[in-house]
C-alpha atoms as a PDB file:
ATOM      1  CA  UNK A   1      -7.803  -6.873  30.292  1.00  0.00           C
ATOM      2  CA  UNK A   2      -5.449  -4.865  28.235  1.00  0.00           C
ATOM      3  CA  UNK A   3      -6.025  -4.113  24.431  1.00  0.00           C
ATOM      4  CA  UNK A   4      -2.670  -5.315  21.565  1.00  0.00           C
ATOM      5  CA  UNK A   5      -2.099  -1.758  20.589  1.00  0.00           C
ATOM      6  CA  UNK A   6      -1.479  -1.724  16.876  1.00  0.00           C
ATOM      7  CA  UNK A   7       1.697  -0.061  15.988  1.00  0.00           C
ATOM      8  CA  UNK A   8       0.420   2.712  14.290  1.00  0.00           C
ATOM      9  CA  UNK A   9      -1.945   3.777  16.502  1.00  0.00           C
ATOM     10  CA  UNK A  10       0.672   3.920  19.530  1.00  0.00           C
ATOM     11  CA  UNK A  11       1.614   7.820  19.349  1.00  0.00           C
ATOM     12  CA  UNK A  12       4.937   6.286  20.946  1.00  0.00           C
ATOM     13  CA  UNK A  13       5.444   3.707  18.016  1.00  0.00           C
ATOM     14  CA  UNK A  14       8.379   3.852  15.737  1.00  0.00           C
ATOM     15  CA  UNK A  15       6.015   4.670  12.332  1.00  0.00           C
ATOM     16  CA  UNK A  16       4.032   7.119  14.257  1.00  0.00           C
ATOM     17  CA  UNK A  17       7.436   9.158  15.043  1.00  0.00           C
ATOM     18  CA  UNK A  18       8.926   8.537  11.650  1.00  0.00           C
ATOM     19  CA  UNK A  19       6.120  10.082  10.186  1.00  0.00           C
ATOM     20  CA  UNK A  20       5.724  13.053  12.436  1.00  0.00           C
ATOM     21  CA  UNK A  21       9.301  13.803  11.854  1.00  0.00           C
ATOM     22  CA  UNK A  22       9.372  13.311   8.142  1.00  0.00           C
ATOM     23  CA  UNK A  23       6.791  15.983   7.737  1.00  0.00           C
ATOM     24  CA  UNK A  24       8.376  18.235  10.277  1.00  0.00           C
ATOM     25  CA  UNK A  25      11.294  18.067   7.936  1.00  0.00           C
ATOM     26  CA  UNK A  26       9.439  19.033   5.185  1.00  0.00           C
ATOM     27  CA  UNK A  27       8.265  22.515   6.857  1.00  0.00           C
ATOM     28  CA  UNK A  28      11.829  22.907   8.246  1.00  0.00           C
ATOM     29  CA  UNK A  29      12.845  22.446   4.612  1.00  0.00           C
ATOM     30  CA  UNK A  30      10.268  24.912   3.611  1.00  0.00           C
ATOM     31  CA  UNK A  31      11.016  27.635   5.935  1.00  0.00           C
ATOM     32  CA  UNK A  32      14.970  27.164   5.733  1.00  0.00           C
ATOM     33  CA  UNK A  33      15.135  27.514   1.437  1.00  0.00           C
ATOM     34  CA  UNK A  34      12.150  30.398   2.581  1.00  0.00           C
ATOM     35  CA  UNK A  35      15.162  32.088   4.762  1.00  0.00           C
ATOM     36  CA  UNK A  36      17.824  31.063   2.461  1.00  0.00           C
ATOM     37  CA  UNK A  37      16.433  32.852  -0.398  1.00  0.00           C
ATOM     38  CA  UNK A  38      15.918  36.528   1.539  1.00  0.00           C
ATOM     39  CA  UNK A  39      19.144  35.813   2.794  1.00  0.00           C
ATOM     40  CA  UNK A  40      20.860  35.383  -0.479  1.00  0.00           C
ATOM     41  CA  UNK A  41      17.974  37.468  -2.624  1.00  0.00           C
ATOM     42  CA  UNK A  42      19.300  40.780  -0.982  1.00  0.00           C
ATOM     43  CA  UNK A  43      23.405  40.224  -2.633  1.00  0.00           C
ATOM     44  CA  UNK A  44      21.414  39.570  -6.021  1.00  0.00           C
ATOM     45  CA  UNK A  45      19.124  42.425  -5.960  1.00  0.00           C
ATOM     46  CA  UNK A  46      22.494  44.463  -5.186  1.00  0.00           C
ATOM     47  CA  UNK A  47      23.876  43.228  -8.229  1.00  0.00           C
ATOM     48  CA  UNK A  48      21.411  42.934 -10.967  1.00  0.00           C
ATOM     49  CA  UNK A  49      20.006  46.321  -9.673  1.00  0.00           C
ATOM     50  CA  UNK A  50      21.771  48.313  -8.024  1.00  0.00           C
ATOM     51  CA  UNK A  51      20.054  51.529  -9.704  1.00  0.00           C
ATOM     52  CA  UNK A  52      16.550  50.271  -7.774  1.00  0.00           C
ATOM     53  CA  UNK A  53      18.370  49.532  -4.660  1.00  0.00           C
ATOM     54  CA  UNK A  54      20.110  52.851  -4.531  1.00  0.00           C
ATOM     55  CA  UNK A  55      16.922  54.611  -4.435  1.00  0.00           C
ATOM     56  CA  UNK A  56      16.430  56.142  -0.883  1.00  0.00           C
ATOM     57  CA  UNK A  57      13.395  55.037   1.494  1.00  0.00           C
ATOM     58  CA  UNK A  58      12.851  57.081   4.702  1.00  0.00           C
ATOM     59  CA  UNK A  59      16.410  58.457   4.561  1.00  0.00           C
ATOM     60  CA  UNK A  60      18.027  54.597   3.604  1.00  0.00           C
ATOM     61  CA  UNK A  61      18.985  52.987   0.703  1.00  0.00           C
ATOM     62  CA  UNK A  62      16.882  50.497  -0.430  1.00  0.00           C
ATOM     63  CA  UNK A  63      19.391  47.797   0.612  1.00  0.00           C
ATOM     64  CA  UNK A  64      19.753  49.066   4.026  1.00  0.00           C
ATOM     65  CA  UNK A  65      15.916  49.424   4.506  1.00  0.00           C
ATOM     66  CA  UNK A  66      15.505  45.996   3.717  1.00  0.00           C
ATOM     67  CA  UNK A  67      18.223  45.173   5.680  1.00  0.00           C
ATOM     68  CA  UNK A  68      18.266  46.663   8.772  1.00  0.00           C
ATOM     69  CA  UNK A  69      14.268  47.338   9.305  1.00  0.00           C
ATOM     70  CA  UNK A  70      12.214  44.325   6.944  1.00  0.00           C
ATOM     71  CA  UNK A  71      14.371  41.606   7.278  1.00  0.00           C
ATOM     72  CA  UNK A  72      14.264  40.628  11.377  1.00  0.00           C
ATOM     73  CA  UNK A  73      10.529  41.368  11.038  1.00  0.00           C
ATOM     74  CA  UNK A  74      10.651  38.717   7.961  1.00  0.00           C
ATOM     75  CA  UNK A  75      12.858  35.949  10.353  1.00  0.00           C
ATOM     76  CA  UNK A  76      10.368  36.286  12.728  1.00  0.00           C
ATOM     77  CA  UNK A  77       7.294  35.890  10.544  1.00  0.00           C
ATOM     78  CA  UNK A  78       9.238  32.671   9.488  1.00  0.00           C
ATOM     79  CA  UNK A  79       9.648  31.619  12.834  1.00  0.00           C
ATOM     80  CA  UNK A  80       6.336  31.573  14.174  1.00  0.00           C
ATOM     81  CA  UNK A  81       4.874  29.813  10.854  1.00  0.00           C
ATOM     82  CA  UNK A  82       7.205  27.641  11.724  1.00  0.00           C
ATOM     83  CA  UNK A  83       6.120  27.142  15.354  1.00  0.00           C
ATOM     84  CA  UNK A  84       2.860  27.565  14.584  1.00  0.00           C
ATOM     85  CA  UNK A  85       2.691  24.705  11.855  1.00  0.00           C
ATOM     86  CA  UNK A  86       4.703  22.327  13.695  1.00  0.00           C
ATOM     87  CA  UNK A  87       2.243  22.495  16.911  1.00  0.00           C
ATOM     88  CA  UNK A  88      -0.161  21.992  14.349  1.00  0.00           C
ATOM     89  CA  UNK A  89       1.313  18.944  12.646  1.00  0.00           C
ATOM     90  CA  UNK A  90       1.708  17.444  16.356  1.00  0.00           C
ATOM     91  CA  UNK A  91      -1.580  17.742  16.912  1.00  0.00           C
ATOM     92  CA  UNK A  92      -2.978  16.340  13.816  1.00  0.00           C
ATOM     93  CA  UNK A  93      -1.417  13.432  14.413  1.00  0.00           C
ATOM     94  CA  UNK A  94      -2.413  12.945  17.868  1.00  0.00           C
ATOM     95  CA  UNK A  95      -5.499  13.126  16.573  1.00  0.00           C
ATOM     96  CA  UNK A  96      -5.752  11.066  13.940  1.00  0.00           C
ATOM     97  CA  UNK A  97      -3.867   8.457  16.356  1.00  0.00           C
ATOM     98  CA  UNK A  98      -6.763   8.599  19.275  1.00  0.00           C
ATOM     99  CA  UNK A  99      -9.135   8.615  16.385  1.00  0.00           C
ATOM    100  CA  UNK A 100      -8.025   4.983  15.404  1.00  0.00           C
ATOM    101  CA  UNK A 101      -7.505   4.220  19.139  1.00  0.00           C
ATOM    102  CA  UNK A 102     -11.110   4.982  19.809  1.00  0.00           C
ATOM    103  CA  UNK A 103     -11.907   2.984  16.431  1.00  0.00           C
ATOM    104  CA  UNK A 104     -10.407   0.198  16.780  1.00  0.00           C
ATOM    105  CA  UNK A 105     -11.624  -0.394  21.096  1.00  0.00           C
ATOM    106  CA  UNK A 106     -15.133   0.138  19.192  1.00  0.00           C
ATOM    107  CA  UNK A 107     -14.350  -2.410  16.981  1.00  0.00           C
ATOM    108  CA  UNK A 108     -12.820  -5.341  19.345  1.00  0.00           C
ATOM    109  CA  UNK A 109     -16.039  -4.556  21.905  1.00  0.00           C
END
């Protein structure tokens, strides 16, 4: 005989996905304003100091250091948090919803 499945314990169910992808858009959020500010940090740096960013590192300017050597290394490091943490919201979830599967067959034996 098949089990009701309670709504929020269906990893298919409409609050299960809403909440999955409300907190996904949170670290989206997060690591978009986390790009948008080294993205927009670098023109402001330029302009506020543009002694400091004049100085020369390994034969650059500090602008073009930062620009052409840290900031792909930086997207990426954004990236995989971002992969990372959204694998690991996914399966949070999943757990806590097999969790409360497992609970609640326990509790209508």
């Amino acid at each position: 005989m098949d089990l009701p499945k309670d709504a929020k314990s269906d990893i298919h169910s409409e609050p299960f996905l809403r909440q999955l992808m409300r907190r996904q858009l949170r670290l989206s959020v997060a690591c978009a304003g986390t790009f948008l500010i080294a993205l927009l940090g670098l023109p402001l740096l330029n302009y506020f100091f543009p002694e400091l960013m004049a100085t020369r590192v390994f034969g650059f300017t500090l602008t073009w250091f930062i620009l052409g050597v840290l900031f792909f290394p930086f997207v990426w490091i954004i990236s995989y948090v971002f992969i990372k943490r959204s694998i690991a919201l996914e399966e949070e979830e999943a757990a806590a919803i097999s969790e409360a599967t497992e609970e609640s067959g326990r509790v209508r034996k």
